[in-house]
PDB file of N, CA and C in Angstrom:
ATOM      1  N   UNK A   1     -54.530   8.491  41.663  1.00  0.00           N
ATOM      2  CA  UNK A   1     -54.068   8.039  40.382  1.00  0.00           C
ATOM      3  C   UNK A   1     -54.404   6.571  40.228  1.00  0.00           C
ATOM      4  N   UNK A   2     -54.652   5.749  38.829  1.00  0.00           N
ATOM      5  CA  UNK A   2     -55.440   4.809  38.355  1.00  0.00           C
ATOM      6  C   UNK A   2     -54.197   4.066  37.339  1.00  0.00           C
ATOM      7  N   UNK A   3     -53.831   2.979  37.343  1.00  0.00           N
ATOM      8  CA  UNK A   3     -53.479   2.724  36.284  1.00  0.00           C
ATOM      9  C   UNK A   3     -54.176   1.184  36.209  1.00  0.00           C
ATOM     10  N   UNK A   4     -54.158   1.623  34.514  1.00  0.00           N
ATOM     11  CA  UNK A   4     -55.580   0.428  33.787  1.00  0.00           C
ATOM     12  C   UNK A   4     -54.212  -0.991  33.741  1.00  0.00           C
ATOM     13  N   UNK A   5     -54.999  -1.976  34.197  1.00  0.00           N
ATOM     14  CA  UNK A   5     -53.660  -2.954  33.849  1.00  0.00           C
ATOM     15  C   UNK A   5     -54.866  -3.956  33.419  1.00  0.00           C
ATOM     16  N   UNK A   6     -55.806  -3.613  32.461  1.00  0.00           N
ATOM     17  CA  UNK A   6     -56.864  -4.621  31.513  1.00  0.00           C
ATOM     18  C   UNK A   6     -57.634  -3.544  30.920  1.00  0.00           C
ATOM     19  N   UNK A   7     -57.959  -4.299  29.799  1.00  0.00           N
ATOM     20  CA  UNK A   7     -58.859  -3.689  28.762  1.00  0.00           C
ATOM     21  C   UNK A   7     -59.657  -5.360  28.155  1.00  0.00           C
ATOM     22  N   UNK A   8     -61.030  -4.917  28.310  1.00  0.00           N
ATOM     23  CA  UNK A   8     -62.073  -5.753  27.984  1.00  0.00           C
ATOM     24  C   UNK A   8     -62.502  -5.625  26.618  1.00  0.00           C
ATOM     25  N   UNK A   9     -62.895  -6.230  25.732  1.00  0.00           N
ATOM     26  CA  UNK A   9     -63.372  -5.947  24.235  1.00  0.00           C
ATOM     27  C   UNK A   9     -64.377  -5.012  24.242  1.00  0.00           C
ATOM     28  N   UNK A  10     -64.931  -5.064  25.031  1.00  0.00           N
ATOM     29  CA  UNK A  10     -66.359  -4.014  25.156  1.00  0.00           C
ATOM     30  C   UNK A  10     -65.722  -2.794  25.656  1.00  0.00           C
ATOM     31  N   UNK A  11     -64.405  -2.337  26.089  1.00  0.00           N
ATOM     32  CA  UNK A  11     -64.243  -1.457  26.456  1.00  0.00           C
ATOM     33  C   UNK A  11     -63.785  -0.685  27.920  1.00  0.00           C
ATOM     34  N   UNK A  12     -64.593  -1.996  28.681  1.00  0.00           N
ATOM     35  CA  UNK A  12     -64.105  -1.355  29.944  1.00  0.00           C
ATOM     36  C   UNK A  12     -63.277  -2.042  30.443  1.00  0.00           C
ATOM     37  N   UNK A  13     -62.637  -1.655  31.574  1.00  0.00           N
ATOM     38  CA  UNK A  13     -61.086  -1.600  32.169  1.00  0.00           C
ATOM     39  C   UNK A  13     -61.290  -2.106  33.692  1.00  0.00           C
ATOM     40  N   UNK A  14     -59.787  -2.590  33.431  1.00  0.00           N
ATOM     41  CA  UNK A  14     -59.708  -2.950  35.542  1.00  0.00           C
ATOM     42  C   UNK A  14     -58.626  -2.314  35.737  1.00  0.00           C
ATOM     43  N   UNK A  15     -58.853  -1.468  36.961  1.00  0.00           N
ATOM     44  CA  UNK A  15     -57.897  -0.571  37.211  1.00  0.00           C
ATOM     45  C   UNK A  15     -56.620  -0.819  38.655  1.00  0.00           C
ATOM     46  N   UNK A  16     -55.283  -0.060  38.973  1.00  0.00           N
ATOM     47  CA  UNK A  16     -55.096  -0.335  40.478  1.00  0.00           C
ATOM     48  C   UNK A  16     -54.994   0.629  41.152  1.00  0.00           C
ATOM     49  N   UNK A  17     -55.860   1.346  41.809  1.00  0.00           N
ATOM     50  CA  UNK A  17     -55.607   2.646  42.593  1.00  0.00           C
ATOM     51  C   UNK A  17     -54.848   2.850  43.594  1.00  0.00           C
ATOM     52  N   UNK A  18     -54.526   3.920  43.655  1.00  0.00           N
ATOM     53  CA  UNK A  18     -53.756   4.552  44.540  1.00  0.00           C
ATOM     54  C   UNK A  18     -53.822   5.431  45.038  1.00  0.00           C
ATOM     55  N   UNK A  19     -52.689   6.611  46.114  1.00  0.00           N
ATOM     56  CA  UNK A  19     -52.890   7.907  47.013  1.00  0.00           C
ATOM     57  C   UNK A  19     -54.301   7.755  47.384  1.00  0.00           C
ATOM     58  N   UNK A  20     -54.924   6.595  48.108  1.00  0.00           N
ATOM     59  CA  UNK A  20     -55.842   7.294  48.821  1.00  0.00           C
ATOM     60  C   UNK A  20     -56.211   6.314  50.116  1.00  0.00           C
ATOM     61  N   UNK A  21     -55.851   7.272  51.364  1.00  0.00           N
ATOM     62  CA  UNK A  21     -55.762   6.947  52.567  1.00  0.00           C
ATOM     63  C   UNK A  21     -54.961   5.662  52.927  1.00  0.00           C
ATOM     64  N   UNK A  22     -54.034   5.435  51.687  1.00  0.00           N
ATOM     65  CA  UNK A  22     -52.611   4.605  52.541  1.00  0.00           C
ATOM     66  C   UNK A  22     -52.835   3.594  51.813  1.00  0.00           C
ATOM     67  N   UNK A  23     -54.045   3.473  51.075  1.00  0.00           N
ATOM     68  CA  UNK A  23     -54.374   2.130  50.257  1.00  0.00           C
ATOM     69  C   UNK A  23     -54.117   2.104  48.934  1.00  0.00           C
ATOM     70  N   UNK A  24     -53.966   0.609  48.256  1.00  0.00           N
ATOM     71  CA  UNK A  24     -54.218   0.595  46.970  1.00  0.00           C
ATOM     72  C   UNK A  24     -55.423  -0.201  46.908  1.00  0.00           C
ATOM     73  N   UNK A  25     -55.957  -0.253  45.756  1.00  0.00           N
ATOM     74  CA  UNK A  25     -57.414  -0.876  45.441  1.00  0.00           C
ATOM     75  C   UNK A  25     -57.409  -1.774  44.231  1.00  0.00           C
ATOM     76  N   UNK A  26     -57.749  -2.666  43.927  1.00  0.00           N
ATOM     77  CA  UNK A  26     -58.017  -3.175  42.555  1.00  0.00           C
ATOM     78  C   UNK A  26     -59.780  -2.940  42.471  1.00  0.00           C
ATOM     79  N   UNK A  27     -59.943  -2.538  40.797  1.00  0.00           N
ATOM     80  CA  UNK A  27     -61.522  -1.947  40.093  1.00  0.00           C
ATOM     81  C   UNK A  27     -61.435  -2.952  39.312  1.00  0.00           C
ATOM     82  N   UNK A  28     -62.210  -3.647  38.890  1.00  0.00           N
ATOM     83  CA  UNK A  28     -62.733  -4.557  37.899  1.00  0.00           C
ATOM     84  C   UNK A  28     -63.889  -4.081  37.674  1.00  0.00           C
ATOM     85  N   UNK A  29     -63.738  -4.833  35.673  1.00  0.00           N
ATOM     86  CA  UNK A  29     -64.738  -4.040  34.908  1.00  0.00           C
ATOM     87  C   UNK A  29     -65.492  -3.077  34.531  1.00  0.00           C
ATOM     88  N   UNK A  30     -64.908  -1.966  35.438  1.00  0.00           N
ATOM     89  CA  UNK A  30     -65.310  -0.375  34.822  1.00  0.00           C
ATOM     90  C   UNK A  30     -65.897   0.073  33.726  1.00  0.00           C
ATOM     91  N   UNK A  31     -66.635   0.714  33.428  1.00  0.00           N
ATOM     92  CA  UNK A  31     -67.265   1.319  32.272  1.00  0.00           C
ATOM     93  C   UNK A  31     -66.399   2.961  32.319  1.00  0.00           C
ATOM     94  N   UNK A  32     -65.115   2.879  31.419  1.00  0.00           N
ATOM     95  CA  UNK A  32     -64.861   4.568  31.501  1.00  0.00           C
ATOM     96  C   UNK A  32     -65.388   5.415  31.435  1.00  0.00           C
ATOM     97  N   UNK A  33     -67.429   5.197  30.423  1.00  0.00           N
ATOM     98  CA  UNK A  33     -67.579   6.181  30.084  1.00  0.00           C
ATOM     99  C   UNK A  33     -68.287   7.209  31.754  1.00  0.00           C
ATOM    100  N   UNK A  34     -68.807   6.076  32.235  1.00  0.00           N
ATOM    101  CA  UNK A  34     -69.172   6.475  33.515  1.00  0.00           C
ATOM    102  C   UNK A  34     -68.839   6.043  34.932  1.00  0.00           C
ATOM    103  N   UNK A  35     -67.209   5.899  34.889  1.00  0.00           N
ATOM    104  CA  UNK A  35     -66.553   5.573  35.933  1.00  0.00           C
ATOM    105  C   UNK A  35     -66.567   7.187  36.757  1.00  0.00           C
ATOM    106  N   UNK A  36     -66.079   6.749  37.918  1.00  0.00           N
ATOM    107  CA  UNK A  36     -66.206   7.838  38.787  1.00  0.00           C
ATOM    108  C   UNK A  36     -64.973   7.745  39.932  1.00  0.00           C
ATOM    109  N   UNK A  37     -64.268   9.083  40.408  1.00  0.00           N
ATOM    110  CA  UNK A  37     -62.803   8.915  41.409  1.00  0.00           C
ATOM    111  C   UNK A  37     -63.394   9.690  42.427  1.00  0.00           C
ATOM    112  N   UNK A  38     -61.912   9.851  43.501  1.00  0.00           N
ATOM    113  CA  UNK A  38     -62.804  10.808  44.646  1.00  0.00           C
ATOM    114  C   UNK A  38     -62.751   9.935  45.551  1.00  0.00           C
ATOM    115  N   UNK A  39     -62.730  11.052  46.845  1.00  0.00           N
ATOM    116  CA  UNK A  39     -63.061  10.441  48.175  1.00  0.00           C
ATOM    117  C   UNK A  39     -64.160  10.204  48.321  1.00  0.00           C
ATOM    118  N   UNK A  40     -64.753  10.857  47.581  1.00  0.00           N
ATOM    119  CA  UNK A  40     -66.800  11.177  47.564  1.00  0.00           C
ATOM    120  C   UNK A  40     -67.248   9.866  46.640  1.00  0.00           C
ATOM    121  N   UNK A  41     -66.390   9.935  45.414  1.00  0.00           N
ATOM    122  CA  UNK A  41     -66.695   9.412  44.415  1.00  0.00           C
ATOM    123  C   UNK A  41     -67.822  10.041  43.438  1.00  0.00           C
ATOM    124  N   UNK A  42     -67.509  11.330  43.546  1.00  0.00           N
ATOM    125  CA  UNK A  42     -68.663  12.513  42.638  1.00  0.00           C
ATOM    126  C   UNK A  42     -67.270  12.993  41.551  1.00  0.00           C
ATOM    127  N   UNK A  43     -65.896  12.178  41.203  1.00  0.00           N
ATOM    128  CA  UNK A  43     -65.296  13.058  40.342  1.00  0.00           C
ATOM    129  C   UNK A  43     -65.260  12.052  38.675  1.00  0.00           C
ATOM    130  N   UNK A  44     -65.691  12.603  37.978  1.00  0.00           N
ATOM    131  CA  UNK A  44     -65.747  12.117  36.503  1.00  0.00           C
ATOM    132  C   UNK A  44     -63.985  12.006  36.365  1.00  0.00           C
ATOM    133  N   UNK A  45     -63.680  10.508  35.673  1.00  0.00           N
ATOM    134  CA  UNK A  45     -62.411  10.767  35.104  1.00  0.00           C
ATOM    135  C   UNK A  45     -62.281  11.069  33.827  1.00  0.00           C
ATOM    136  N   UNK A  46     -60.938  11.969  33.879  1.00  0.00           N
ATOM    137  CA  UNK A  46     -61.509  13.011  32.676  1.00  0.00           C
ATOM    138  C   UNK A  46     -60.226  12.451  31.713  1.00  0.00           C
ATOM    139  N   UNK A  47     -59.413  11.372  32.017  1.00  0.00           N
ATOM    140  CA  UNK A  47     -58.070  11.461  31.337  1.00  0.00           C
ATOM    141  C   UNK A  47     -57.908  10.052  31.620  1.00  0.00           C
ATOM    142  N   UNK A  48     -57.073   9.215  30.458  1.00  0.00           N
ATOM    143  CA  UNK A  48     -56.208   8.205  30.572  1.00  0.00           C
ATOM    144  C   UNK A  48     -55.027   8.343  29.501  1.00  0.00           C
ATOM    145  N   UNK A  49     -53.580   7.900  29.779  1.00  0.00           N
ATOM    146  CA  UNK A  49     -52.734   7.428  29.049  1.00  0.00           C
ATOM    147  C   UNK A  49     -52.336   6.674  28.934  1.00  0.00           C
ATOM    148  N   UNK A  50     -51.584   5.796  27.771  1.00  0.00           N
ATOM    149  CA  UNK A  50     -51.168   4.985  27.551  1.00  0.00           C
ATOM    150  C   UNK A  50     -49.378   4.948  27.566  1.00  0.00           C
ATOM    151  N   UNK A  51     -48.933   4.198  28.361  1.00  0.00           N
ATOM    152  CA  UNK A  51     -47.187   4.285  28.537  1.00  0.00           C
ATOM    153  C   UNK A  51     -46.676   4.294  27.524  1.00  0.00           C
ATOM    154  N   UNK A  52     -45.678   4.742  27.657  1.00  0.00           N
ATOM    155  CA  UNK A  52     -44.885   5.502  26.513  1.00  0.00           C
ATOM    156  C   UNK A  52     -44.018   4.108  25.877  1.00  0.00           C
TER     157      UNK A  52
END
């Protein structure tokens, strides 16, 4: 799981990951349209929400 804590005018995002292998991660500047998850990193993300 990903949560976006930035949004860039152009669109892409910095993210802080999590559940994977004990770590969290910070992503800067992502392109959603062709960001990618996974242990492999072969999984398209297919979903974001915005908090309620």
């Amino acid at each position: 799981m990903s949560i976006v804590v930035k949004v860039y005018p152009n669109g892409n995002i910095d993210t802080v990951d999590g559940n994977s292998s004990n770590k969290v991660n910070y992503k800067r500047n992502l392109d959603p349209r062709t960001a990618v998850a996974g242990e492999n990193g072969n999984q398209h993300i297919w979903g974001y929400r915005k908090p309620a």
